[in-house]
Protein backbone atom coordinates (compact mmCIF):
# COMPACT_ATOMS: atom_id res chain seq x y z
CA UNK A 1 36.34 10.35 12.41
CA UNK A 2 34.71 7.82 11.31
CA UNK A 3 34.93 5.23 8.00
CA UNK A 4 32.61 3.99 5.90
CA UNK A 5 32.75 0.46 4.19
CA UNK A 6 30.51 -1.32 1.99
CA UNK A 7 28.95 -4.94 2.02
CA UNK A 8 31.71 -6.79 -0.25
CA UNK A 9 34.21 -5.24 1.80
CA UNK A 10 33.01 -6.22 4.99
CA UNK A 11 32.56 -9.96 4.30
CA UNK A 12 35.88 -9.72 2.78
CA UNK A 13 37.61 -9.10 5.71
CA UNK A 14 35.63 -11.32 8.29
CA UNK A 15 36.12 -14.37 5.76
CA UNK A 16 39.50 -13.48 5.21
CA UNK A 17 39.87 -13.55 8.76
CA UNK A 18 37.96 -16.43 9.22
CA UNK A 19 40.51 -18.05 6.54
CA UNK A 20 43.86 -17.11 7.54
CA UNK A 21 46.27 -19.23 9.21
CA UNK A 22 46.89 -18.16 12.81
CA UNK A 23 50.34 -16.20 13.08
CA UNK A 24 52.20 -15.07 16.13
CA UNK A 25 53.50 -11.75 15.95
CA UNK A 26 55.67 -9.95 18.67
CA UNK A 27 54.27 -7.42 20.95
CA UNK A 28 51.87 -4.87 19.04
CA UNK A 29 52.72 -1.96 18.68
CA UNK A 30 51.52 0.29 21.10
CA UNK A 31 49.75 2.66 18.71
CA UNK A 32 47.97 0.71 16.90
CA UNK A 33 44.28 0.58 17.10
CA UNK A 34 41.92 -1.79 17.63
CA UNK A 35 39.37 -1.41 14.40
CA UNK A 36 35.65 -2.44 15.18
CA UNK A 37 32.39 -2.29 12.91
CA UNK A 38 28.94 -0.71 13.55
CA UNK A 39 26.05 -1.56 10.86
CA UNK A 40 23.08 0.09 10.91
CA UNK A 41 19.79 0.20 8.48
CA UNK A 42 19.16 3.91 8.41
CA UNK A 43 19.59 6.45 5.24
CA UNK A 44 21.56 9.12 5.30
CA UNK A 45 20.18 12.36 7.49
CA UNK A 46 18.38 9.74 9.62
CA UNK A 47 19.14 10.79 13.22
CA UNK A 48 20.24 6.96 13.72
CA UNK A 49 22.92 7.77 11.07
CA UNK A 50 24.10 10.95 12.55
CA UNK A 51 24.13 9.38 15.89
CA UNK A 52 26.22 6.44 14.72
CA UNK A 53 28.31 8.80 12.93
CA UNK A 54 29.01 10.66 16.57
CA UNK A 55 29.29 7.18 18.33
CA UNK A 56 32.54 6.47 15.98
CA UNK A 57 33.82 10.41 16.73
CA UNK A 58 33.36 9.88 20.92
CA UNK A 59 34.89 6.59 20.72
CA UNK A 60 38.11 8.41 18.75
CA UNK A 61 37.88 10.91 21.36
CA UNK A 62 37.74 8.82 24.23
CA UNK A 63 40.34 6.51 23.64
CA UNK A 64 42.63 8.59 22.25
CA UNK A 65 42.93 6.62 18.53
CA UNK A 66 42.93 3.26 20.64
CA UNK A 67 39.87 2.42 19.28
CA UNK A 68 38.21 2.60 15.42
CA UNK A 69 34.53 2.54 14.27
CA UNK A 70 34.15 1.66 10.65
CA UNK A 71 30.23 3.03 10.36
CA UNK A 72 28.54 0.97 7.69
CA UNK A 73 24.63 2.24 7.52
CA UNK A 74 22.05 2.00 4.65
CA UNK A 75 21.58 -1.82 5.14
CA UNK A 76 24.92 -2.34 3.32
CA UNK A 77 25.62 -4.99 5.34
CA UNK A 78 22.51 -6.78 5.29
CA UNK A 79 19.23 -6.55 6.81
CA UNK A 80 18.86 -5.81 10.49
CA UNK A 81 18.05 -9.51 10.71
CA UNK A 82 21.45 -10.39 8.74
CA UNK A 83 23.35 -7.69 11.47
CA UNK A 84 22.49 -9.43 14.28
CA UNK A 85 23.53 -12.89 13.37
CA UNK A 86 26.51 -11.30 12.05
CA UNK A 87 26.64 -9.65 15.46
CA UNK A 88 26.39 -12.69 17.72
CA UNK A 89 29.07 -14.45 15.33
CA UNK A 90 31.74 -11.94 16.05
CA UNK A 91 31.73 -11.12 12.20
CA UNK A 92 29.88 -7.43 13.35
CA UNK A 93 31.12 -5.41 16.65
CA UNK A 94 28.01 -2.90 16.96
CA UNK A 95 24.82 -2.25 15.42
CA UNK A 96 22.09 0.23 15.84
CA UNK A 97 19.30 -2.04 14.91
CA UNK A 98 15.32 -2.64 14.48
CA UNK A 99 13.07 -3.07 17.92
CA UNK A 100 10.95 -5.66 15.48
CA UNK A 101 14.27 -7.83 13.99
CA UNK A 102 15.90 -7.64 17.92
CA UNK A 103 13.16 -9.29 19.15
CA UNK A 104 13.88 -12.85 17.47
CA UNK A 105 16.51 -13.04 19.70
CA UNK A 106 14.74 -11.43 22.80
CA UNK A 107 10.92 -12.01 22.27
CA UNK A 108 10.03 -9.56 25.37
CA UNK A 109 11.53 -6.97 23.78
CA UNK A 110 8.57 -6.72 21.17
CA UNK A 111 6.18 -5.80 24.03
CA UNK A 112 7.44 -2.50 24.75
CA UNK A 113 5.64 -2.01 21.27
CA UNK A 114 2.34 -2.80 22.72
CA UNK A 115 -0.66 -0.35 20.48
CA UNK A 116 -0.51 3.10 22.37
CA UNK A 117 1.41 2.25 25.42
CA UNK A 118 3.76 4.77 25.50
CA UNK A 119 2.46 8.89 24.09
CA UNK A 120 6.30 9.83 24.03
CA UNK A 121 9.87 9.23 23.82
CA UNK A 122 10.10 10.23 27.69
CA UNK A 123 8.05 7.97 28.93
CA UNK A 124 9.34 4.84 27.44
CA UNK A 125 12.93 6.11 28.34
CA UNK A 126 11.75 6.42 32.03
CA UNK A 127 10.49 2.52 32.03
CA UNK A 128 13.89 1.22 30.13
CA UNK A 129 16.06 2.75 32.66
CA UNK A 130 14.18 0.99 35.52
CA UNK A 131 13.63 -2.30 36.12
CA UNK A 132 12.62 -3.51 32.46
CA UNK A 133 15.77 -2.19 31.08
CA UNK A 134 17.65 -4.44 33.93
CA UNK A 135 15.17 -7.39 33.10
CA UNK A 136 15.71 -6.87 29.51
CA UNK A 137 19.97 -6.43 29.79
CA UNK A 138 20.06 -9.99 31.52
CA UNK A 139 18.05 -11.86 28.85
CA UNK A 140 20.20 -10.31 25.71
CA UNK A 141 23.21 -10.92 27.68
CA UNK A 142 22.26 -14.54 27.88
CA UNK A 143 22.23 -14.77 23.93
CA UNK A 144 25.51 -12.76 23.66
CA UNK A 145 24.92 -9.40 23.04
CA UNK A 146 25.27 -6.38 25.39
CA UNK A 147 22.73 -3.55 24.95
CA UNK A 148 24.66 -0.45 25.50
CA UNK A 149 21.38 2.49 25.14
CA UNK A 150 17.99 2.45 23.87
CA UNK A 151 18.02 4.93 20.81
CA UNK A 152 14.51 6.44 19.79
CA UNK A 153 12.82 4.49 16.47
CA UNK A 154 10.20 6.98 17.01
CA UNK A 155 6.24 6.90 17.56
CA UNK A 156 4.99 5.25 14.25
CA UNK A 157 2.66 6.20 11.83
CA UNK A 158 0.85 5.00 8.71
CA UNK A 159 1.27 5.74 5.08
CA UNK A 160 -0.26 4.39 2.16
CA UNK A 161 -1.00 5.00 -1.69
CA UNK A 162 -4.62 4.39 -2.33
CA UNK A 163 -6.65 6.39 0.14
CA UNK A 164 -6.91 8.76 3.08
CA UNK A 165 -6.85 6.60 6.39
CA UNK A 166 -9.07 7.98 9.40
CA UNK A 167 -11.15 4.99 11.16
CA UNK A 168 -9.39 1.04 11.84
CA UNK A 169 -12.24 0.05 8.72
CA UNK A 170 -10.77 1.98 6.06
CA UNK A 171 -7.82 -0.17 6.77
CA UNK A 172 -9.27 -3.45 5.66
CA UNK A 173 -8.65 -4.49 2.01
CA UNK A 174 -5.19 -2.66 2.08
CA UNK A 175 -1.57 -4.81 2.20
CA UNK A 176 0.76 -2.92 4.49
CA UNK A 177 4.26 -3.80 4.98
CA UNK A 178 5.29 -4.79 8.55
CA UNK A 179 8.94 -4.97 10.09
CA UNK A 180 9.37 -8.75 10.79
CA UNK A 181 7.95 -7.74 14.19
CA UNK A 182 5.20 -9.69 15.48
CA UNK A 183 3.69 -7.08 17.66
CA UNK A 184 3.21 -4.72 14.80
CA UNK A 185 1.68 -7.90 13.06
CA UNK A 186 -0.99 -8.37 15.45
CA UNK A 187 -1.64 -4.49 15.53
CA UNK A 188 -2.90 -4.87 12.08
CA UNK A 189 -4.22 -7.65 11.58
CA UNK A 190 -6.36 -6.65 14.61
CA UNK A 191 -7.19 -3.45 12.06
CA UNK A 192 -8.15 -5.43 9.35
CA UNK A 193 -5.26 -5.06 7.24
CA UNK A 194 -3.17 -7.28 5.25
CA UNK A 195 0.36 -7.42 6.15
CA UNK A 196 3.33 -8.43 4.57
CA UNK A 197 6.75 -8.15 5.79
CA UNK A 198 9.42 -6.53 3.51
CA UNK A 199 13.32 -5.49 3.96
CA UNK A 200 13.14 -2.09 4.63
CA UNK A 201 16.01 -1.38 2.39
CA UNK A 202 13.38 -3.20 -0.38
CA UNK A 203 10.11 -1.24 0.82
CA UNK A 204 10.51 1.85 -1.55
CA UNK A 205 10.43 -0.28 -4.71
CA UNK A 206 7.27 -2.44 -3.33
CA UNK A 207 5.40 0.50 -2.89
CA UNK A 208 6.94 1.98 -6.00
CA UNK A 209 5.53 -1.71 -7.93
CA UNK A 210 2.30 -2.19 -5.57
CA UNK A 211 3.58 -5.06 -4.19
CA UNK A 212 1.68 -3.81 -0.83
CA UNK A 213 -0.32 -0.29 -0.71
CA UNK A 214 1.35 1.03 2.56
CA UNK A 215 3.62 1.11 5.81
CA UNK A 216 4.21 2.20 8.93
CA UNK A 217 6.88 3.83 10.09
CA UNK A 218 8.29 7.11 12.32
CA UNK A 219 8.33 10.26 10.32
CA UNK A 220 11.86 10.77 10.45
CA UNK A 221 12.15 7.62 8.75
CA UNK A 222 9.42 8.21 5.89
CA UNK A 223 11.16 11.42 5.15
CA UNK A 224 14.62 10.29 4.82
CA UNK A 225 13.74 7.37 2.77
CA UNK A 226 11.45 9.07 1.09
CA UNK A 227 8.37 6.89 1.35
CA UNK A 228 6.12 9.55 0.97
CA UNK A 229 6.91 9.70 -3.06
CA UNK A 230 5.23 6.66 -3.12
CA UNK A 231 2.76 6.99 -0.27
CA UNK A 232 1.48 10.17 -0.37
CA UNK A 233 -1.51 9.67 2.15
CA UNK A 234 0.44 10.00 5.81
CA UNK A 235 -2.32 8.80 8.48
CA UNK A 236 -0.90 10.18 12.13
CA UNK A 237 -2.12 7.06 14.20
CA UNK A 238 0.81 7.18 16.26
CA UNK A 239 -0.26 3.45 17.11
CA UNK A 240 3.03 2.40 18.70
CA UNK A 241 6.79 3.48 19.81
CA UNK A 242 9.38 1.75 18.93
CA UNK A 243 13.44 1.42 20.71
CA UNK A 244 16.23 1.27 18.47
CA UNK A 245 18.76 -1.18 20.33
CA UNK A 246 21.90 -0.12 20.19
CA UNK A 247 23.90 -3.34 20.82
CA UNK A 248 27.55 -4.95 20.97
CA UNK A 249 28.35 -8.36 20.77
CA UNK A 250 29.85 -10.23 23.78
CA UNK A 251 33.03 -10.63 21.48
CA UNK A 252 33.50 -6.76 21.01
CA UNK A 253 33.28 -6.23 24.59
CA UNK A 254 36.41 -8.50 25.32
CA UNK A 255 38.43 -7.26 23.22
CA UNK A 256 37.96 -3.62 24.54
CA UNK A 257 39.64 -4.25 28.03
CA UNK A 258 40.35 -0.96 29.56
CA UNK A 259 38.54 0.97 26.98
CA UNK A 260 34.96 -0.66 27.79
CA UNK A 261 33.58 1.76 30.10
CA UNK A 262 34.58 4.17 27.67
CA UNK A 263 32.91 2.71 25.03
CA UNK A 264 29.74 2.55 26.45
CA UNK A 265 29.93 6.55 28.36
CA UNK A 266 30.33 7.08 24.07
CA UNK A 267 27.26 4.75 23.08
CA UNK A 268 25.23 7.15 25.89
CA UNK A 269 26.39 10.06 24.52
CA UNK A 270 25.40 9.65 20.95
CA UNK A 271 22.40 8.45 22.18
CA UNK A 272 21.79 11.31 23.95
CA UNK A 273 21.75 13.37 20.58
CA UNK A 274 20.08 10.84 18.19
CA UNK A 275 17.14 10.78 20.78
CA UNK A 276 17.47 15.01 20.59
CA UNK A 277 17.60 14.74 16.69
CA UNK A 278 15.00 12.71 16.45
CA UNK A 279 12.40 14.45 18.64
CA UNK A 280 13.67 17.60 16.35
CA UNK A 281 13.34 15.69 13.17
CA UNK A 282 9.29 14.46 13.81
CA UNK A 283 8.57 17.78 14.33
CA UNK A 284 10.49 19.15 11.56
CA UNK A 285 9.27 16.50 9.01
CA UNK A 286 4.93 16.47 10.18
CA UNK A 287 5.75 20.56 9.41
CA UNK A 288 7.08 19.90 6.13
CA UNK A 289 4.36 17.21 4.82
CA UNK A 290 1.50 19.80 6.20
CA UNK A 291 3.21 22.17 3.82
CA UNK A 292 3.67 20.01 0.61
CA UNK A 293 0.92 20.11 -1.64
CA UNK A 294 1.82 16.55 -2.75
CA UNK A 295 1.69 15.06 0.72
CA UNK A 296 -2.26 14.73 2.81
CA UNK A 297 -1.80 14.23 6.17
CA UNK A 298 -4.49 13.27 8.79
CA UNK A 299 -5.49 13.04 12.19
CA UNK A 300 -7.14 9.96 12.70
CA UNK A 301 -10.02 8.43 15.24
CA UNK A 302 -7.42 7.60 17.99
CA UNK A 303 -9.76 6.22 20.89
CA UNK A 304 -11.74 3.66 17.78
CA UNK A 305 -8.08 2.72 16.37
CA UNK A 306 -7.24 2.10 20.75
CA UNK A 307 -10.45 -0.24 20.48
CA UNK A 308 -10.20 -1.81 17.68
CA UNK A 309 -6.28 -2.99 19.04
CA UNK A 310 -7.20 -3.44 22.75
CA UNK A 311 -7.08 -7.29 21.76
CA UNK A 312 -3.46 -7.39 21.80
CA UNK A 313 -2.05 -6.80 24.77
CA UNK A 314 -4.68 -9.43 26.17
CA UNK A 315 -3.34 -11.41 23.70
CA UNK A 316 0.64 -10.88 24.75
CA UNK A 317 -0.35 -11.72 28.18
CA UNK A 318 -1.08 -15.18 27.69
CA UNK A 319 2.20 -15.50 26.28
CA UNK A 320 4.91 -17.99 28.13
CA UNK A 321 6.37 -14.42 29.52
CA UNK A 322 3.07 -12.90 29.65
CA UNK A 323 4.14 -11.52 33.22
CA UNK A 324 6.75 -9.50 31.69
CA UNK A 325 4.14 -8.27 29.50
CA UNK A 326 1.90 -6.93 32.21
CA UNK A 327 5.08 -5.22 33.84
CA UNK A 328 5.93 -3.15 31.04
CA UNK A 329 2.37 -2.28 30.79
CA UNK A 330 1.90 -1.50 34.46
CA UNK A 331 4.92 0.67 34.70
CA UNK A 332 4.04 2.28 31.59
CA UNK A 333 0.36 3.37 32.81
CA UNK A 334 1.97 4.58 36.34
């Protein structure tokens, strides 16, 4: 089973621990459990929730108590940003994080977002558990962090408050917010839009306020956060897919020993279902926002929106790793 903390009581305990004076004790007992921390960003139902909530239950399972996940989700301990320092300090064991804020530390990572590269969840899974996956495990190992599965952010869609969204032009006079992401950035900019780039934990009081018109997001996500309150025209551009890295820091892993490998067969596991929930959920969710009255959804011009963002990837390639770039794209066309 898992627990749940909050934010204060988080950075209680790391700065306490941080503080203390060292003390030698005798031999630990051998019952007693190691305790670890996952943060993650998602609301409750999210299929990155449930997920995380199953990645604490395995662990339990597999190590027989040994090992504890406190699951902290709902950005209580920060922004995905704030997780990932927090990770790479040692102050945060695990987190389920944002493709866009992971790829600050990793700056290939944000090409597997490339407009329209992958149509499905399958397909991107296929090229992360080839070669780019390898490629990609050596570079975040070299900034301390392990990735242990690629969860499923979704294919991504836009929302937005004023109008209904079926060519790139209707885009342009509109703020949308943006992940911190710089891929998604280009994408629309490229469209004409204006973006701005918002916590997502803040984004349903800027839309609420007007602070920007619109977002982009997977459905799951729209639902469960219930953007579309606020945004109540859902365009289906389906412009990008986006990983959720599910990460540990090089600091959690040593202090697993023996239980490591069983760790991670629990991190593949929960994986497993939040990328089955999640494929469940889109579907679930586009069915319910056909069928709400306050909700207009549309199919948009794919092949102009494809144009109008072909740019990009040219763009990416020129890039210091902009032979990384073409990989992904080459394995993703085969």
């Amino acid at each position: 089973m898992s627990l749940f903390i909050n934010r204060r009581a988080f950075l209680t305990v790391a700065t306490g621990a941080l503080a203390a004076p060292a003390v030698v004790f005798g031999i630990r007992p051998a019952q007693a459990a190691t305790t670890l921390t996952l943060g993650h960003g998602a609301a409750p139902g999210n299929p990155r929730t449930l997920a995380a909530t199953k990645f604490a239950e395995l662990v339990a399972e597999k190590t027989a108590g040994r090992i504890k996940i406190n699951v902290a989700g709902a950005e209580t301990l920060g922004s995905d940003s704030a997780m990932l320092t927090s990770l790479r300090t040692g102050a945060l064991d695990f987190t389920a994080n944002s493709q866009g804020a992971t790829s600050a530390l990793v700056p290939e990572l944000a090409a597997l977002g490339l407009p329209f590269l992958f149509p499905d969840t399958q397909k991107a899974m296929a090229v992360l558990n080839g070669p780019v996956g390898a490629d990609l495990n050596k570079r975040f190992e070299a900034v301390g962090v392990v990735p242990l599965d690629w969860w499923d952010n979704g294919i991504r869609h836009l929302t937005n408050s004023k109008r209904k969204i079926s060519a790139p032009g209707e885009l342009k006079g509109l703020k949308i917010r943006t992940p911190a992401d710089p891929m998604t950035i280009d994408i629309f900019q490229a469209l004409g839009a204006a973006t701005e780039q918002i916590a997502f934990g803040e984004l349903y009081i800027a839309l609420q306020q007007g602070v920007v018109d619109g977002q982009e997001n997977p459905l799951a996500n729209i639902e469960s956060s219930k953007l579309f309150e606020v945004n109540k025209y859902v365009s289906l551009t389906a412009h990008k897919w986006e990983s959720t890295p599910f990460l540990m820091s090089k600091i959690a892993q040593a202090r697993l020993g023996a239980d490591l490998e069983a760790v991670k067969a629990a991190a593949k596991e929960a994986g497993d279902l939040q990328r089955k929930l999640s494929a469940e959920k889109e579907a679930q969710v586009l069915a319910n926002f056909k069928s709400n009255a306050a909700v207009e959804v549309t199919e948009v011009e794919r092949e102009a929106f494809v144009k109008a963002t072909a740019g990009v990837a040219e763009n990416w390639k020129k890039k210091p790793f902009g032979d990384f770039v073409s990989k992904i794209e080459a394995e993703a066309r085969a």
